[in-house]
C-alpha atoms as a PDB file:
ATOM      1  CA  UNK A   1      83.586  17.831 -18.033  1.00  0.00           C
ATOM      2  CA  UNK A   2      87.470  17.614 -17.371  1.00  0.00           C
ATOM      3  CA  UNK A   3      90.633  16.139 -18.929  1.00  0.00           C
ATOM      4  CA  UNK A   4      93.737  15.565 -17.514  1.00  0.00           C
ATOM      5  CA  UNK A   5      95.744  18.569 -16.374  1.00  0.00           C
ATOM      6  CA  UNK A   6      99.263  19.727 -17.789  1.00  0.00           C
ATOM      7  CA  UNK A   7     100.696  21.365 -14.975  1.00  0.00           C
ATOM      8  CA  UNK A   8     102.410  20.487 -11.495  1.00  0.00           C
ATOM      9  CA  UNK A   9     103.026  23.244  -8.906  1.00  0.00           C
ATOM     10  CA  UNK A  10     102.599  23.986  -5.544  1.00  0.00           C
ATOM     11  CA  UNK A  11     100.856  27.402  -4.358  1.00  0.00           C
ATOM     12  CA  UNK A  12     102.281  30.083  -2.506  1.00  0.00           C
ATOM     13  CA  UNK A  13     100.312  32.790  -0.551  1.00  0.00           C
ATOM     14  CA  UNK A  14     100.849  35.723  -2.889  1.00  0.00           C
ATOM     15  CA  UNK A  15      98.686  37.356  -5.426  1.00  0.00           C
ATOM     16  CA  UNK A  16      96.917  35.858  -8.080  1.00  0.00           C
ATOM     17  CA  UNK A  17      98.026  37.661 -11.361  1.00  0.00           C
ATOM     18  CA  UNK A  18      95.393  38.187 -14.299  1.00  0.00           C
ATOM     19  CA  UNK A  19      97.148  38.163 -17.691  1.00  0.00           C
ATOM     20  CA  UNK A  20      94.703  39.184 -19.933  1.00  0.00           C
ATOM     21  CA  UNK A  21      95.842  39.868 -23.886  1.00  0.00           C
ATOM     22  CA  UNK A  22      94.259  42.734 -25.053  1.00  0.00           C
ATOM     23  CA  UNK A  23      90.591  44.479 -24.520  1.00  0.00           C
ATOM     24  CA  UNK A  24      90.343  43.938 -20.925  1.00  0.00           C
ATOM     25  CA  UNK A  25      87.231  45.691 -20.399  1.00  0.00           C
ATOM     26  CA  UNK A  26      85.336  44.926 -23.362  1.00  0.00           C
ATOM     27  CA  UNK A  27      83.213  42.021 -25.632  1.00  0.00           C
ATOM     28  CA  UNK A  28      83.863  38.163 -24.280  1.00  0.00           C
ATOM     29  CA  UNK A  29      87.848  39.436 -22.587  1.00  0.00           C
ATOM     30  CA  UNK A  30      85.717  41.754 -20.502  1.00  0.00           C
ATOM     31  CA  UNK A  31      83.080  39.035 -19.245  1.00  0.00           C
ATOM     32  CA  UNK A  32      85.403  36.858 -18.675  1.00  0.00           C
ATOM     33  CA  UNK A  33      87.931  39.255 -16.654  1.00  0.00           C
ATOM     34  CA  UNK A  34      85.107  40.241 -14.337  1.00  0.00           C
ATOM     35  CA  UNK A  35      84.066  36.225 -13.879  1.00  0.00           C
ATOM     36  CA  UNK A  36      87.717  35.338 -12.450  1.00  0.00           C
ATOM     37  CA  UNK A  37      88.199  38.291 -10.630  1.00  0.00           C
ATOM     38  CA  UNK A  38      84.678  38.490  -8.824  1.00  0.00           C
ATOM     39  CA  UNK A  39      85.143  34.703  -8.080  1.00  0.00           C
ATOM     40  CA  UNK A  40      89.004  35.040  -6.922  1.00  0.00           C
ATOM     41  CA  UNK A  41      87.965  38.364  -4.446  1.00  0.00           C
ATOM     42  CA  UNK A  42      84.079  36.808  -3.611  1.00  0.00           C
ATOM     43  CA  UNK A  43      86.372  33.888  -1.687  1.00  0.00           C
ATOM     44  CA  UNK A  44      88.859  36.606  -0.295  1.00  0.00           C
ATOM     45  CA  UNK A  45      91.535  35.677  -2.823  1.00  0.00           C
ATOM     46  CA  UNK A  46      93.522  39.076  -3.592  1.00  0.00           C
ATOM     47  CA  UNK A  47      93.398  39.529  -7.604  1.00  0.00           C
ATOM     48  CA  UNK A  48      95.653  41.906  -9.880  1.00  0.00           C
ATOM     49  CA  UNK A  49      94.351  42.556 -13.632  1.00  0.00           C
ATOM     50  CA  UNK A  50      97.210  43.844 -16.154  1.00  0.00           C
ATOM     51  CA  UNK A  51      96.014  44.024 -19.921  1.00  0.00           C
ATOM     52  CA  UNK A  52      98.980  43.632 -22.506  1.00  0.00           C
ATOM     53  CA  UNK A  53      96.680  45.393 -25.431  1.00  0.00           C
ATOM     54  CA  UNK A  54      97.641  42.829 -27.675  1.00  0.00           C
ATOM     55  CA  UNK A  55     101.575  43.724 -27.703  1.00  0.00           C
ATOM     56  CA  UNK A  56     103.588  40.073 -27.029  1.00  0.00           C
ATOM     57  CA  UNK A  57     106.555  42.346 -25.360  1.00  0.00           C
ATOM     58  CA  UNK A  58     104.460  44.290 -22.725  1.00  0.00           C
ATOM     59  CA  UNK A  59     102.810  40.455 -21.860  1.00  0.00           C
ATOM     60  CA  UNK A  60     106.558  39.329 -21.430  1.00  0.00           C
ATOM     61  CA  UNK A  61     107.479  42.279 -19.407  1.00  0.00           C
ATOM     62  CA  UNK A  62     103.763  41.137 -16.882  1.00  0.00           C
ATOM     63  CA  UNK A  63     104.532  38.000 -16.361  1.00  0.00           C
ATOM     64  CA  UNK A  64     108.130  38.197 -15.396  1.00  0.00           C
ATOM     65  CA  UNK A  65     106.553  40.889 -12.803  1.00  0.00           C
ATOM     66  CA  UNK A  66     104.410  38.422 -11.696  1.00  0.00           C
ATOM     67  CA  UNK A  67     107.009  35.917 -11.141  1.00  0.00           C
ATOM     68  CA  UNK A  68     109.291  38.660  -9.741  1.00  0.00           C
ATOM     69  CA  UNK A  69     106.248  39.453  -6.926  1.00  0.00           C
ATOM     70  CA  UNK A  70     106.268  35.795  -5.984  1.00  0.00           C
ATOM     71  CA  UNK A  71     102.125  35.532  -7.096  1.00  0.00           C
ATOM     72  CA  UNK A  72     100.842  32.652  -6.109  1.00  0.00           C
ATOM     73  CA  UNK A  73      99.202  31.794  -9.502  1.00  0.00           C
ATOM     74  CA  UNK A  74      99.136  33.522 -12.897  1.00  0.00           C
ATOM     75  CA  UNK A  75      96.181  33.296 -14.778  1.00  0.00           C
ATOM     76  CA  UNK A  76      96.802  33.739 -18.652  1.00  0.00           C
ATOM     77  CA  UNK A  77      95.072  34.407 -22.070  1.00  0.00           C
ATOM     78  CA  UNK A  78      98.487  34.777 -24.112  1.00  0.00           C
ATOM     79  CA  UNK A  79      98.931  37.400 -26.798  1.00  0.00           C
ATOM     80  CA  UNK A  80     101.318  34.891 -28.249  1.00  0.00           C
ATOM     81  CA  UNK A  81     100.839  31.176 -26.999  1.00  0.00           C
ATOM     82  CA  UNK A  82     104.746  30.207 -29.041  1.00  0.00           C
ATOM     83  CA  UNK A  83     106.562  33.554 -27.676  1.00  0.00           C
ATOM     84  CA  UNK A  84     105.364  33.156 -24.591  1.00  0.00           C
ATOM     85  CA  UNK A  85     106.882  29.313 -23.807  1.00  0.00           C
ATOM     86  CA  UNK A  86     110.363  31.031 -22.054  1.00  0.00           C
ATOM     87  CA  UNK A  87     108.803  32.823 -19.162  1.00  0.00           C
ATOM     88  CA  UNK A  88     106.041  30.317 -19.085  1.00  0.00           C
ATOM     89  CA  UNK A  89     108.657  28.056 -18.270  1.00  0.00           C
ATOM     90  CA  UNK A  90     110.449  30.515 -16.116  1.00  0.00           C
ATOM     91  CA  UNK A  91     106.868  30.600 -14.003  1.00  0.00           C
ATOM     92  CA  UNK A  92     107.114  26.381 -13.636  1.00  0.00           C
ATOM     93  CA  UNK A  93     110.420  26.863 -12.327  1.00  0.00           C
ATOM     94  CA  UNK A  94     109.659  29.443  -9.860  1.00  0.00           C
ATOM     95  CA  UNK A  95     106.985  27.124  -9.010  1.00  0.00           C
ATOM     96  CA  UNK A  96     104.364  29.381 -10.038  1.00  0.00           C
ATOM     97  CA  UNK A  97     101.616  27.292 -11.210  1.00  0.00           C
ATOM     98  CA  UNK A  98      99.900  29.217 -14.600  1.00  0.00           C
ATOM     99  CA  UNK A  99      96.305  28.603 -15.273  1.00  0.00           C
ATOM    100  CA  UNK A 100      95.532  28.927 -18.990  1.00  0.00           C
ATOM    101  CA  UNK A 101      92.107  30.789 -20.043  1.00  0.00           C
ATOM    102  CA  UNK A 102      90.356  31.319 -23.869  1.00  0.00           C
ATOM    103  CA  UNK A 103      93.960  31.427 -25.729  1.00  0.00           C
ATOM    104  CA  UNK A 104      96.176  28.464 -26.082  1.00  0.00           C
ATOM    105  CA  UNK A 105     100.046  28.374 -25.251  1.00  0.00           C
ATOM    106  CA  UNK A 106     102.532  26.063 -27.391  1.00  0.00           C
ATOM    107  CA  UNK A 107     104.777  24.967 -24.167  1.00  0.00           C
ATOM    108  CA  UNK A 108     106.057  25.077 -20.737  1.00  0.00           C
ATOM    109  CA  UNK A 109     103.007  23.749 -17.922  1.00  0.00           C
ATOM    110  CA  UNK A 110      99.953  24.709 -17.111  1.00  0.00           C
ATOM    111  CA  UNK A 111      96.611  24.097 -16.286  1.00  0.00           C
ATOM    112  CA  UNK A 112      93.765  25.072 -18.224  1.00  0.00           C
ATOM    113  CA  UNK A 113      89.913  26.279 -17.942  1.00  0.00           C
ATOM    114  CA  UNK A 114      88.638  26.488 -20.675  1.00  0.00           C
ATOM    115  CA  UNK A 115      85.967  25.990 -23.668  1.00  0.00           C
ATOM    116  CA  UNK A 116      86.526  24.041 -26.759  1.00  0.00           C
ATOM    117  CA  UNK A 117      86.051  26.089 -29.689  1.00  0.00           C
ATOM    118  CA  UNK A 118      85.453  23.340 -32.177  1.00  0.00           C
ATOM    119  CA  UNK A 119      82.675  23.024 -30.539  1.00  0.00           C
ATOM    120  CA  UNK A 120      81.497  26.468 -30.992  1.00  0.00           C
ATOM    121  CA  UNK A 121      82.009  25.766 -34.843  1.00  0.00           C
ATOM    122  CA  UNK A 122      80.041  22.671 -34.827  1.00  0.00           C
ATOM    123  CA  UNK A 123      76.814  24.344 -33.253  1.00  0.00           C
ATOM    124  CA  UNK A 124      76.910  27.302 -35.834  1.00  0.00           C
ATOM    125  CA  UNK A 125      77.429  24.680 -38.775  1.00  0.00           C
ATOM    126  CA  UNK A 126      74.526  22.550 -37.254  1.00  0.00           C
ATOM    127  CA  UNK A 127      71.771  25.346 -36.838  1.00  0.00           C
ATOM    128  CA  UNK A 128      73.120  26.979 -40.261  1.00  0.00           C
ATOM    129  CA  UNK A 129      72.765  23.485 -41.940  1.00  0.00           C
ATOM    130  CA  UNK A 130      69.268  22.559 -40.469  1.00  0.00           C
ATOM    131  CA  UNK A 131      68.210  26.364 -41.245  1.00  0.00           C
ATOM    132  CA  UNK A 132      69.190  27.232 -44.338  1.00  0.00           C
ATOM    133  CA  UNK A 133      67.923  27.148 -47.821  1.00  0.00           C
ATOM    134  CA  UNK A 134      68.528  24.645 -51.013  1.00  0.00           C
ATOM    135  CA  UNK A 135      71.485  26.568 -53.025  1.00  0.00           C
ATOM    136  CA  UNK A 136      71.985  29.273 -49.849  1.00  0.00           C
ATOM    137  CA  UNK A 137      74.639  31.507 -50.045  1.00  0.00           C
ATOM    138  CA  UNK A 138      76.751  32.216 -47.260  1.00  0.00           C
ATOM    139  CA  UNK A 139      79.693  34.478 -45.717  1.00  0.00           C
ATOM    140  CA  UNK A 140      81.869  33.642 -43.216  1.00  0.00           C
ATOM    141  CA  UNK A 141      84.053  35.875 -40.955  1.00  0.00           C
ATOM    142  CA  UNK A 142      87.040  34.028 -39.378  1.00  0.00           C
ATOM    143  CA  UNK A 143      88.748  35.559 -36.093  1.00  0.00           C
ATOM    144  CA  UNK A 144      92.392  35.667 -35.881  1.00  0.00           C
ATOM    145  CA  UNK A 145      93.980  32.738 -38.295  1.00  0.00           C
ATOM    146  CA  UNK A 146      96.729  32.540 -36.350  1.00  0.00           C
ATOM    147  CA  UNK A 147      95.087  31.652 -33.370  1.00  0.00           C
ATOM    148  CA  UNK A 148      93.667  27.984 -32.596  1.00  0.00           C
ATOM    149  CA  UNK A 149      90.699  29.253 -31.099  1.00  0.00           C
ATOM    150  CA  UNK A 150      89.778  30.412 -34.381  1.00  0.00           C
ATOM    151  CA  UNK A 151      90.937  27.481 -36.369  1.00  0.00           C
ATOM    152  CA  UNK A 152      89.462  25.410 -35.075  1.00  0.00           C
ATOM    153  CA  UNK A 153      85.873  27.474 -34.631  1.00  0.00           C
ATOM    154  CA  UNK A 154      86.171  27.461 -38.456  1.00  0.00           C
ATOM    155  CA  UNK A 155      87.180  23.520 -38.643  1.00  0.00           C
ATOM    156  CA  UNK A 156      83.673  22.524 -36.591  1.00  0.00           C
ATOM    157  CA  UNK A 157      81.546  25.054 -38.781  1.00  0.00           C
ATOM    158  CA  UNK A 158      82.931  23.518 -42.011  1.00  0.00           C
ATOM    159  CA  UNK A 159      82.112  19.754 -40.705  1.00  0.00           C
ATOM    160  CA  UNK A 160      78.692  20.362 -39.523  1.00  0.00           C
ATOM    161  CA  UNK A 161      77.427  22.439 -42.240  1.00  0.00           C
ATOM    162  CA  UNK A 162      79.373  22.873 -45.593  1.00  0.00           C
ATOM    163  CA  UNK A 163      80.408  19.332 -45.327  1.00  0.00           C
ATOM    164  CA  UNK A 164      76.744  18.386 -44.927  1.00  0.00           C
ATOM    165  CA  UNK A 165      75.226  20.585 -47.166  1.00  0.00           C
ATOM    166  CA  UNK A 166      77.166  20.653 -50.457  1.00  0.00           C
ATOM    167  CA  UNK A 167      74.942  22.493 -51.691  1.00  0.00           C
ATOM    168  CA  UNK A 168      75.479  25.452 -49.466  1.00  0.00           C
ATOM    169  CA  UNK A 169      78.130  28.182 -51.395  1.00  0.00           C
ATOM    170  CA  UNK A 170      80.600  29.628 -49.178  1.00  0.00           C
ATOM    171  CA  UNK A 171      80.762  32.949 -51.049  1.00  0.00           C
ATOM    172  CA  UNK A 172      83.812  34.032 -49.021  1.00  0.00           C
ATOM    173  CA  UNK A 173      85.741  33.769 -45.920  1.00  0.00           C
ATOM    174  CA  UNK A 174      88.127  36.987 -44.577  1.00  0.00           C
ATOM    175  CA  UNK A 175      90.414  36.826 -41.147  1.00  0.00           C
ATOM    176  CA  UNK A 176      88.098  39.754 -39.944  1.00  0.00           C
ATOM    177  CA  UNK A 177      90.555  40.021 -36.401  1.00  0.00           C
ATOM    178  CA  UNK A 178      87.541  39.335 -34.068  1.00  0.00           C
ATOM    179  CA  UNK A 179      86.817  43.099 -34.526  1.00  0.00           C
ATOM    180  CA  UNK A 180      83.383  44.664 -35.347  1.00  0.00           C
ATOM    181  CA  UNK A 181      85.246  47.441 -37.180  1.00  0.00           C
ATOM    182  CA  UNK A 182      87.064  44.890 -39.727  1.00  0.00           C
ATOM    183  CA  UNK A 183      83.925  43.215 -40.136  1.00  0.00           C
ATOM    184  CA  UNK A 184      82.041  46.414 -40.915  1.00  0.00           C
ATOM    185  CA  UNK A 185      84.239  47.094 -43.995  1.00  0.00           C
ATOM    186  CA  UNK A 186      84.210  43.449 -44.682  1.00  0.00           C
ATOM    187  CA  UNK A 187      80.570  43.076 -45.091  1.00  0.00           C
ATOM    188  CA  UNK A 188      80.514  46.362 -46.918  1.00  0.00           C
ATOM    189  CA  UNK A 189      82.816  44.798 -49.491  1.00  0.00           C
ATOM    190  CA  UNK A 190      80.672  41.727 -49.826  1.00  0.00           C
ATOM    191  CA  UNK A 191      77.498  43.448 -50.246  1.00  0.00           C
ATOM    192  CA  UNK A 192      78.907  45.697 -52.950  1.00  0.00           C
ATOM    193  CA  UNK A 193      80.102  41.786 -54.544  1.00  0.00           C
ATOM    194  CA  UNK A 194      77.405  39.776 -53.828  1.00  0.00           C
ATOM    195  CA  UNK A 195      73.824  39.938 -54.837  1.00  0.00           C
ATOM    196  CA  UNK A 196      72.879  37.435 -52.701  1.00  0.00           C
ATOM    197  CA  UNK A 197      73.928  36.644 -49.094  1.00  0.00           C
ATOM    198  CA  UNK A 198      71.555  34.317 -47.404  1.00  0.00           C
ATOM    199  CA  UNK A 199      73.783  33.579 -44.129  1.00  0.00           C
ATOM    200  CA  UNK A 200      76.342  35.429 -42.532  1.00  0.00           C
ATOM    201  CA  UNK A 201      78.513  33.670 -39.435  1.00  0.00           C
ATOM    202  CA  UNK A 202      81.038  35.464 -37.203  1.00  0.00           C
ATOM    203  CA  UNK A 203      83.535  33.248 -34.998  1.00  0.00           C
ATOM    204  CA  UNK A 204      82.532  35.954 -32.071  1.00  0.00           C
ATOM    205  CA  UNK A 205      79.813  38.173 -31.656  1.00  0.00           C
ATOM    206  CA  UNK A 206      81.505  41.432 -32.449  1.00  0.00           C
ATOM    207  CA  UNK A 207      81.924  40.076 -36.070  1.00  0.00           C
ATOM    208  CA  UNK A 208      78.232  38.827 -36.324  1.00  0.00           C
ATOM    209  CA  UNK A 209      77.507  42.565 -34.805  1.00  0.00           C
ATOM    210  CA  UNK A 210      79.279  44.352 -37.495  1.00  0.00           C
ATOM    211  CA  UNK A 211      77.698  42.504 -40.252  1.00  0.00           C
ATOM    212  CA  UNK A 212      74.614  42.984 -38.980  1.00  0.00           C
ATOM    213  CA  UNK A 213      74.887  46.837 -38.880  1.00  0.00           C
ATOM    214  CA  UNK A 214      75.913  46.815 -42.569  1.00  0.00           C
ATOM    215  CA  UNK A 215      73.277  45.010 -43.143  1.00  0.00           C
ATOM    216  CA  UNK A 216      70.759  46.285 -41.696  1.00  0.00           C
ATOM    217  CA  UNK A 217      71.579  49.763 -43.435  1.00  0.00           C
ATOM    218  CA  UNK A 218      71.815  48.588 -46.446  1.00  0.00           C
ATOM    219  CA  UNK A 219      68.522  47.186 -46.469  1.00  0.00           C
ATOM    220  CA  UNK A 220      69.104  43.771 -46.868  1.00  0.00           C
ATOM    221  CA  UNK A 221      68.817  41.768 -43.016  1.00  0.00           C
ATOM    222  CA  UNK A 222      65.473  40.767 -43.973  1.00  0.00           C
ATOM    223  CA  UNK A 223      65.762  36.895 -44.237  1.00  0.00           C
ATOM    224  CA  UNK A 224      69.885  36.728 -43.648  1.00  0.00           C
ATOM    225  CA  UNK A 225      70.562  34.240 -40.905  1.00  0.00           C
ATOM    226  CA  UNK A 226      73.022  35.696 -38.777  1.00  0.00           C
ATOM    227  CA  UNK A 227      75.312  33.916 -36.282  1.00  0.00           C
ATOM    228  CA  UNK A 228      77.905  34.558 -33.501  1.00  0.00           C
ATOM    229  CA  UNK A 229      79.350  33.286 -30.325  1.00  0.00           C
ATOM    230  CA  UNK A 230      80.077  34.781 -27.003  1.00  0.00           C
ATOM    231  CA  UNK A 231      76.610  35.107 -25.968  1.00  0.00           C
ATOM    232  CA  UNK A 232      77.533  38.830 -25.163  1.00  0.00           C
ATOM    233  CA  UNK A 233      74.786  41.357 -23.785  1.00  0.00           C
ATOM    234  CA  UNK A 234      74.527  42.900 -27.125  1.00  0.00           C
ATOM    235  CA  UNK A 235      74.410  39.784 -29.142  1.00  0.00           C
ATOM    236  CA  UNK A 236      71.543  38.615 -26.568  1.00  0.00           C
ATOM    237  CA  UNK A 237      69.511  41.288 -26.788  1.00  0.00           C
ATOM    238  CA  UNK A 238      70.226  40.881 -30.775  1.00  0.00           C
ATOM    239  CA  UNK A 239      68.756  37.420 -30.576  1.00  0.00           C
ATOM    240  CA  UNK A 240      65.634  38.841 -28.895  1.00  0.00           C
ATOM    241  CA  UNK A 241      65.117  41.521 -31.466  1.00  0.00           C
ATOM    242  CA  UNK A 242      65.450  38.797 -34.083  1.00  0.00           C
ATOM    243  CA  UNK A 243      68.355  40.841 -36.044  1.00  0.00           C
ATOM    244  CA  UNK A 244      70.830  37.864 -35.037  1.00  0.00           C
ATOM    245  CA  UNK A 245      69.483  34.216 -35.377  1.00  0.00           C
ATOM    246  CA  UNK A 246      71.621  32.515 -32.848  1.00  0.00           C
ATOM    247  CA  UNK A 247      74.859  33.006 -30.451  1.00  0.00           C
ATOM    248  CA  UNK A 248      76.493  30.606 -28.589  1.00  0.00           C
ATOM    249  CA  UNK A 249      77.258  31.223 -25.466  1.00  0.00           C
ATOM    250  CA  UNK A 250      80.844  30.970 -24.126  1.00  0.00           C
ATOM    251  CA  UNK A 251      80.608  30.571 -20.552  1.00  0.00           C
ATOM    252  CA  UNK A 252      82.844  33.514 -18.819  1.00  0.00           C
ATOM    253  CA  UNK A 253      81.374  32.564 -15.443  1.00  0.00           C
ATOM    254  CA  UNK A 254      82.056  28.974 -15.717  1.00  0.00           C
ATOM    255  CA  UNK A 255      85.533  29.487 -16.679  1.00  0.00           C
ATOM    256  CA  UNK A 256      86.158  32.080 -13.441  1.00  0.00           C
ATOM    257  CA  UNK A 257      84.510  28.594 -11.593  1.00  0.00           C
ATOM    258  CA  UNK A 258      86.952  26.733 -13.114  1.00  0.00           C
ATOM    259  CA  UNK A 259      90.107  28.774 -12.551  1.00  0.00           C
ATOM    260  CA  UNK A 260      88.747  28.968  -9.010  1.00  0.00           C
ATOM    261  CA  UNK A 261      88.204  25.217  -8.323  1.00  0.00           C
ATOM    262  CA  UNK A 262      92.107  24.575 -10.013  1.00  0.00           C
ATOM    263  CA  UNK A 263      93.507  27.387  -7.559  1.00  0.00           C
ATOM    264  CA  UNK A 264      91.324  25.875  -4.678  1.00  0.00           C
ATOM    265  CA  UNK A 265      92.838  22.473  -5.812  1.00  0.00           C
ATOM    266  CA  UNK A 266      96.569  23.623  -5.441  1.00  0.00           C
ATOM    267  CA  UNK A 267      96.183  25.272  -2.655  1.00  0.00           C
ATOM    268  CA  UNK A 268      95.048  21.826  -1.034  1.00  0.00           C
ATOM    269  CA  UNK A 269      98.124  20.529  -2.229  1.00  0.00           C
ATOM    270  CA  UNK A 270      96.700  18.340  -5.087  1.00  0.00           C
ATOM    271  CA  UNK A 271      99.953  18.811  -7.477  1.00  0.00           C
ATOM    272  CA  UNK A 272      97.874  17.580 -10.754  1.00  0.00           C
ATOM    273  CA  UNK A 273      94.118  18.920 -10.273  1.00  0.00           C
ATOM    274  CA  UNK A 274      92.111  17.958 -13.606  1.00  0.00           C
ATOM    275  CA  UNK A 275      91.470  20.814 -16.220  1.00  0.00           C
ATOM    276  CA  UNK A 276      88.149  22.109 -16.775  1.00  0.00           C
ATOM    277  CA  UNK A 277      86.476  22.812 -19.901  1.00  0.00           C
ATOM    278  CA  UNK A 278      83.417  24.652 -19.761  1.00  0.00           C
ATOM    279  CA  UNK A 279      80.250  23.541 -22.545  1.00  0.00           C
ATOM    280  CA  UNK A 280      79.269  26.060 -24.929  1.00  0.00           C
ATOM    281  CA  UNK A 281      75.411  26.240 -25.072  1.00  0.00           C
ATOM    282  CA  UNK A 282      73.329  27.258 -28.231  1.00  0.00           C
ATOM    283  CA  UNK A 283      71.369  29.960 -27.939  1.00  0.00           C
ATOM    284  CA  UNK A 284      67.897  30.946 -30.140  1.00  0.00           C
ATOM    285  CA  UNK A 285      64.659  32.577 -30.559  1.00  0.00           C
ATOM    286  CA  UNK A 286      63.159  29.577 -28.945  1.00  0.00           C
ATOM    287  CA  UNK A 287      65.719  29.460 -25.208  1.00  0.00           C
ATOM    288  CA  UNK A 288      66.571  33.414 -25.254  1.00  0.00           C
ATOM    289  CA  UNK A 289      64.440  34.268 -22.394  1.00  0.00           C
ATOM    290  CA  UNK A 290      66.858  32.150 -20.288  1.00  0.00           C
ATOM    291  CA  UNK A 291      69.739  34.019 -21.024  1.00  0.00           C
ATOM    292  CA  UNK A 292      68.172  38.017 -21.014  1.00  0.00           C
ATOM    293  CA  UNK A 293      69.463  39.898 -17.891  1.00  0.00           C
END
């Protein structure tokens, strides 16, 4: 599925320059680093990986080295999508097309491959809705606030299930940073406020992860639908064990695809190739052995 693109550049024979915004080597940033660069360097395409470990400055600093080494595409997951708009725009005038992946970015051009996270939100709220007890009691643990990504991962849960099911109590809802260690003291808190927790949903697997450890020490997993996305290998083999009810995956390897088929495009001198956006897909007890490694 594509929409129109955003960007208009011409390619140049340089490097392609892999902007990643923190975690590099772990959880979905890790999957997804490995897709683009194994698809960029599987088609000869020479690939450079810088990590900005979450600091908006250091991503500056990257990209203005990228534009400085003449790269022939930068591919981006901003630490800040609003701070980022001046050398974004100093890229389109270099004519250095950028290539957006998993974060958004306010301004400037670009093209984009990538997922869209309401729809992330919509599957958890659906299986949660259709799964869950009359009067359940539920947690949820947001990612980032400030991102859209996790906005709007919270927006498509809300619509499919606590919109549907008024008679589902959300309990509580904490900004939990996408990290298993926030959500670790997170659920600890809850548990120690909460008698009764019959669902728990993370906006990424690490989240889900962490609540399921506390859980699961504490004694009380039994019977607490649990739900992530990501589709990471721990959250998989999670599903399989039957400590985590569902993950949805986000497809790493068909957003490398994607930022491969819009550098291919350029490079064939189509100015305005299409962006891609890449289907989540629901993942269960019943379709797991699909997904195991």
């Amino acid at each position: 599925m594509v929409v129109t693109g955003c960007g208009s550049s011409e390619i140049s024979s340089g490097k392609v320059y892999c902007l990643l915004h923190d975690n590099a080597d772990t959880g979905f940033q890790g999957e997804l680093k490995r897709a683009v660069v194994n698809r960029l360097q599987a088609a000869g395409i020479e690939t450079e990986v810088e990590d900005a470990k979450g600091d908006a400055n250091l991503q500056h600093d990257q990209i203005n080295q990228a534009i400085d080494a003449k790269a022939s595409a930068i591919v981006l997951a901003a630490v800040d999508g609003e701070a980022i708009i001046p050398e974004i725009e100093k890229a389109n005038a270099a004519g250095i097309p950028i290539i957006r992946i998993n974060r958004d970015i306010s301004g400037g051009k670009f093209f984009s491959s990538v997922s869209d996270d309401r729809e992330a939100g919509r599957m958890q709220g659906e299986f949660m809705a259709k799964n869950l007890p009359q009067g359940a009691k539920i947690v949820y643990m947001n990612g980032e606030m400030t991102q859209s990504g996790a906005q709007k991962r919270w927006e498509g849960f809300k619509e499919a299930c606590l919109d549907k099911r008024p008679d589902i109590q959300l309990l509580a809802s904490a900004d939990c940073s996408w990290s298993e260690a926030v959500a670790l003291r997170q659920m600890s808190l809850w548990l120690k406020l909460f008698p009764q927790i019959d669902g728990v949903i993370g906006a990424n697997d690490d989240m889900a992860l962490g609540a399921i450890r506390v859980l699961r020490d504490a004694g009380r997993l039994d019977g607490v639908l649990v739900s992530g996305v990501d589709a990471t290998d721990a959250a998989l083999q999670a599903v399989s064990d039957g400590r985590m009810s569902q993950t949805v995956k986000q497809d790493a390897e068909g957003q490398g695809e994607g930022v491969f088929a819009l550098i291919q495009a350029l490079r064939q001198g189509n100015k305005q190739p299409e962006d891609v956006l890449v289907p989540f897909v629901e993942i269960t007890k019943e379709n797991i052995g699909k997904f195991l490694h």
